[in-house]
N, C-alpha and C. Protein backbone atom coordinates (compact mmCIF):
# COMPACT_ATOMS: atom_id res chain seq x y z
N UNK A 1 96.32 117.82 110.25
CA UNK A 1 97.75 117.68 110.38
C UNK A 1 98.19 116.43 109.62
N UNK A 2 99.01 116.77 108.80
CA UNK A 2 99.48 115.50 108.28
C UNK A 2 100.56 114.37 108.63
N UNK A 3 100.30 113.25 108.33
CA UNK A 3 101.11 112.13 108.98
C UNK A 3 102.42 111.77 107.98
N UNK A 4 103.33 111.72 108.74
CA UNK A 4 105.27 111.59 107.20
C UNK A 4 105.70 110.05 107.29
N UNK A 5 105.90 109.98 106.08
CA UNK A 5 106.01 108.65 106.12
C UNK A 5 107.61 108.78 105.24
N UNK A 6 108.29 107.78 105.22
CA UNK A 6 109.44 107.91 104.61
C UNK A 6 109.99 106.65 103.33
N UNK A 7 110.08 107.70 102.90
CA UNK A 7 109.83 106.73 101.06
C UNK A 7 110.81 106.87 100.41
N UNK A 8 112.12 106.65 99.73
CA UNK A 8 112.95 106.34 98.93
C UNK A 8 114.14 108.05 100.01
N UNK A 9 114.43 108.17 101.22
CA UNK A 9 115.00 108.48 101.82
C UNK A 9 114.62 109.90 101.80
N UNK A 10 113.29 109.81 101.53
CA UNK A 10 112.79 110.96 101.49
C UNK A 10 111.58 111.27 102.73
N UNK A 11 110.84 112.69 103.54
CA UNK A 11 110.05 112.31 104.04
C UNK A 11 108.74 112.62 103.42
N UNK A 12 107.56 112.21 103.55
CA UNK A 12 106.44 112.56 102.29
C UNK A 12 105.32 112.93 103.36
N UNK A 13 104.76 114.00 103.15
CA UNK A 13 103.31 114.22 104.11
C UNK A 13 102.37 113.42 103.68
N UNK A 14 101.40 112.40 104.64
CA UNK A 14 100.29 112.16 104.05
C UNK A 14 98.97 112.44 104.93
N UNK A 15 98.39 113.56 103.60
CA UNK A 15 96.92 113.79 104.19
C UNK A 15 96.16 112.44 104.17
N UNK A 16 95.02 112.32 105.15
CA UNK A 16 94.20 111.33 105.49
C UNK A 16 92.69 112.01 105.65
N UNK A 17 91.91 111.82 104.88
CA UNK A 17 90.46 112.51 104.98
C UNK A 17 89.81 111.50 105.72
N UNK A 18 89.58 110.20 106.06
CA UNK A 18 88.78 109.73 106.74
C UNK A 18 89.48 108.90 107.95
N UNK A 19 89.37 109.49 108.69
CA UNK A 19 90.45 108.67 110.07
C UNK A 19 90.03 107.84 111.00
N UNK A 20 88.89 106.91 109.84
CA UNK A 20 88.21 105.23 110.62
C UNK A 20 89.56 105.21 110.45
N UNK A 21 90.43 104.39 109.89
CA UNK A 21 91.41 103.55 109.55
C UNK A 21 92.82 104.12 108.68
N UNK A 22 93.27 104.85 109.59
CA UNK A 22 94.45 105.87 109.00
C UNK A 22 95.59 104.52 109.57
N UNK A 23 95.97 103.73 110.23
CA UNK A 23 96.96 102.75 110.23
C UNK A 23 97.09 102.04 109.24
N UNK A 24 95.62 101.49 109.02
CA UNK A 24 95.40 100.30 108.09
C UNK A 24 95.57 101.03 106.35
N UNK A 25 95.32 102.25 105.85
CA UNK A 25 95.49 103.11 104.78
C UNK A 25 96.44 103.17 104.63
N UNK A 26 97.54 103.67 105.66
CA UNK A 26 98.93 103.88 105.76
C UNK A 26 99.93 102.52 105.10
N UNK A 27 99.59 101.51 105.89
CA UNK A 27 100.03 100.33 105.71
C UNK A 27 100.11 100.06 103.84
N UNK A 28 98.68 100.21 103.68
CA UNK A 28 98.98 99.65 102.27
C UNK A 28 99.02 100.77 101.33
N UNK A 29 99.50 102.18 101.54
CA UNK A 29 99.86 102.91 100.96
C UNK A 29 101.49 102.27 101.01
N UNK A 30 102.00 101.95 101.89
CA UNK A 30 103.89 102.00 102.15
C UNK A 30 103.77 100.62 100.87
N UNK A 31 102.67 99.57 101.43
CA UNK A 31 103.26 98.81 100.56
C UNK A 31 103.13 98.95 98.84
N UNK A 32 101.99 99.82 98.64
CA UNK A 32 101.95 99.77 97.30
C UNK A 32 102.79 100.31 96.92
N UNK A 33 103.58 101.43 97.36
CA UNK A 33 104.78 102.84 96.77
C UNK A 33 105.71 101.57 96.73
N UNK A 34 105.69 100.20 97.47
CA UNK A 34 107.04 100.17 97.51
C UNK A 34 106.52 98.95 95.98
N UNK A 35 105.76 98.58 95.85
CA UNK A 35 105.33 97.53 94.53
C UNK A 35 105.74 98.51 93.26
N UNK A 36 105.08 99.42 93.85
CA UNK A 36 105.19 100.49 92.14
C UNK A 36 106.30 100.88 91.72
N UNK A 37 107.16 101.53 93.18
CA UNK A 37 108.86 101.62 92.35
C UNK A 37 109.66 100.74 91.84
N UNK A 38 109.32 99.03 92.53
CA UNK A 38 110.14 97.94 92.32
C UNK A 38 109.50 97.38 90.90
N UNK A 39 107.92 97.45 90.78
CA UNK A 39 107.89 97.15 89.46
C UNK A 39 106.74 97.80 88.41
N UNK A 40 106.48 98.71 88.45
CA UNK A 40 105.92 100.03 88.36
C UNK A 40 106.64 100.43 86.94
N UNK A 41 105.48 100.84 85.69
CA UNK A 41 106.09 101.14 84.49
C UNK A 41 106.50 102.81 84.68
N UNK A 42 107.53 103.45 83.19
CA UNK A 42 108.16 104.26 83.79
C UNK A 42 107.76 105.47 84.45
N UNK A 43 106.28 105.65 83.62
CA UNK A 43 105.45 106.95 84.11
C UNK A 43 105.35 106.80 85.61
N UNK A 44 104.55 105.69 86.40
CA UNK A 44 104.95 105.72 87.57
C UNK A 44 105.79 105.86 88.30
N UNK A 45 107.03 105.50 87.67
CA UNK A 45 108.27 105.32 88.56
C UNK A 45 108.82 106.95 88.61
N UNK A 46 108.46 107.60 87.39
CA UNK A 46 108.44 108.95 87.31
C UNK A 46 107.98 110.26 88.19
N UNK A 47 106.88 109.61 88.36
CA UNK A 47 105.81 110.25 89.47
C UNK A 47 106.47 110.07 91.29
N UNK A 48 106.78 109.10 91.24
CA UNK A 48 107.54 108.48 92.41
C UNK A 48 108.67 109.21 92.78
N UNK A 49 109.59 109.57 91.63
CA UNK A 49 110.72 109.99 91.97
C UNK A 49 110.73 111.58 92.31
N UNK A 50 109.92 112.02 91.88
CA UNK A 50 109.15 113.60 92.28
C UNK A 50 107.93 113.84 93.25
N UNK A 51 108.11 112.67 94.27
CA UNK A 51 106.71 112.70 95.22
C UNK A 51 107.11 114.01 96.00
N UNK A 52 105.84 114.89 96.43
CA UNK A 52 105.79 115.25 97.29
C UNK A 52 105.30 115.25 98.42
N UNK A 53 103.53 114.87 98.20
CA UNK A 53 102.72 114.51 98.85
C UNK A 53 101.82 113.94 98.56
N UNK A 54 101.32 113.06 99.44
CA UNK A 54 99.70 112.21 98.80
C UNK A 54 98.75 111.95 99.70
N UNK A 55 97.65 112.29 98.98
CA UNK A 55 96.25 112.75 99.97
C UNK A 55 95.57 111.22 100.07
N UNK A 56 95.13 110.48 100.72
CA UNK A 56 94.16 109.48 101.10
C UNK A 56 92.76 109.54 101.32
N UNK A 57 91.75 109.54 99.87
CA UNK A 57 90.67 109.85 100.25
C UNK A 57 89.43 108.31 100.34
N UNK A 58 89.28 107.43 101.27
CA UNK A 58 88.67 105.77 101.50
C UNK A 58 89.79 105.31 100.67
N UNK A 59 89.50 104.63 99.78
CA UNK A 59 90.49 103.53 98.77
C UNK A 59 91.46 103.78 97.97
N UNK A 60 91.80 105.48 97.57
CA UNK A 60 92.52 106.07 96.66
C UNK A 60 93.39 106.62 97.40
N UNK A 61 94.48 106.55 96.77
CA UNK A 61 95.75 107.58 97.41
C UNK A 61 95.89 108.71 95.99
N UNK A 62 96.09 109.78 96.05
CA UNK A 62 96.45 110.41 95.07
C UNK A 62 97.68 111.21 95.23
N UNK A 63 99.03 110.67 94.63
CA UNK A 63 99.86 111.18 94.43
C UNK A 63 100.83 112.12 93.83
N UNK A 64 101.09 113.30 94.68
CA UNK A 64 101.06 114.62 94.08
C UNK A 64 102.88 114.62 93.54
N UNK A 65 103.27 115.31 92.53
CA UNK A 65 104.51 115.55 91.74
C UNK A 65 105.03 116.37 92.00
N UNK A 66 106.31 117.55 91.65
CA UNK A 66 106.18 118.40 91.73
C UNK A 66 105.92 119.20 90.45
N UNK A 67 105.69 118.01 89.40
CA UNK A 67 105.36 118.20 87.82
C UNK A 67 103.82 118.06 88.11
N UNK A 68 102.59 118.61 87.64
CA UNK A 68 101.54 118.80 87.77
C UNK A 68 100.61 117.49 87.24
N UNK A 69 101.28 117.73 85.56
CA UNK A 69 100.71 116.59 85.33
C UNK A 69 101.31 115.44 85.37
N UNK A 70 102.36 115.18 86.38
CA UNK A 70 102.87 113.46 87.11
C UNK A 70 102.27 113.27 87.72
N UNK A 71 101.09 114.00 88.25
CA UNK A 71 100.22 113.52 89.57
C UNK A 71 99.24 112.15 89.17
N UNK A 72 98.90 111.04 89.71
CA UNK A 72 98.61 109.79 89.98
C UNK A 72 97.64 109.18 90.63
N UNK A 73 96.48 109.17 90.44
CA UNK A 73 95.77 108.17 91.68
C UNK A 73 96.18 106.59 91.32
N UNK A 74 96.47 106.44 92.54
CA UNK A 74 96.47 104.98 92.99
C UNK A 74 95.57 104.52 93.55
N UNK A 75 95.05 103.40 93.52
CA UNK A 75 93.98 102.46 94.06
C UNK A 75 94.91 101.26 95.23
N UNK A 76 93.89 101.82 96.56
CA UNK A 76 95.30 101.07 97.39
C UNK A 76 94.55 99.38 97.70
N UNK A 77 93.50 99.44 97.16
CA UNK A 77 92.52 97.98 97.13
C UNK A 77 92.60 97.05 96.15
């Protein structure tokens, strides 16, 4: 079941594959989305503005588009 988090007034599902530490993942997933839109070059900011969902697999978030190839891994470490 996925956990929604709410990102540019939007709500976003996020899958979590390893649920030692789904607070602590969460946490610095919100903060990185919010580093990358504020200063994030445009491809990212691109990817961002078409989020739909993003999967959390240990250290990576991978952020899905609804453009295929906007999709993104982020490194949340």
């Amino acid at each position: 079941m996925p956990l929604l988090i709410k990102f540019q007034n939007k709500v976003i599902p996020v899958y979590i594959k390893s649920s030692k530490s789904s607070k602590k993942a969460l946490d610095l997933l919100i903060s990185a989305l919010e580093l990358k839109f504020n200063y994030g070059k445009a491809t990212v900011k691109k990817c961002l503005d078409n989020l739909i969902s993003v999967e959390i697999d240990g250290g990576e978030a991978i952020l899905h588009s609804f453009n295929e190839r906007d999709t993104l891994a982020l490194s949340l470490y």
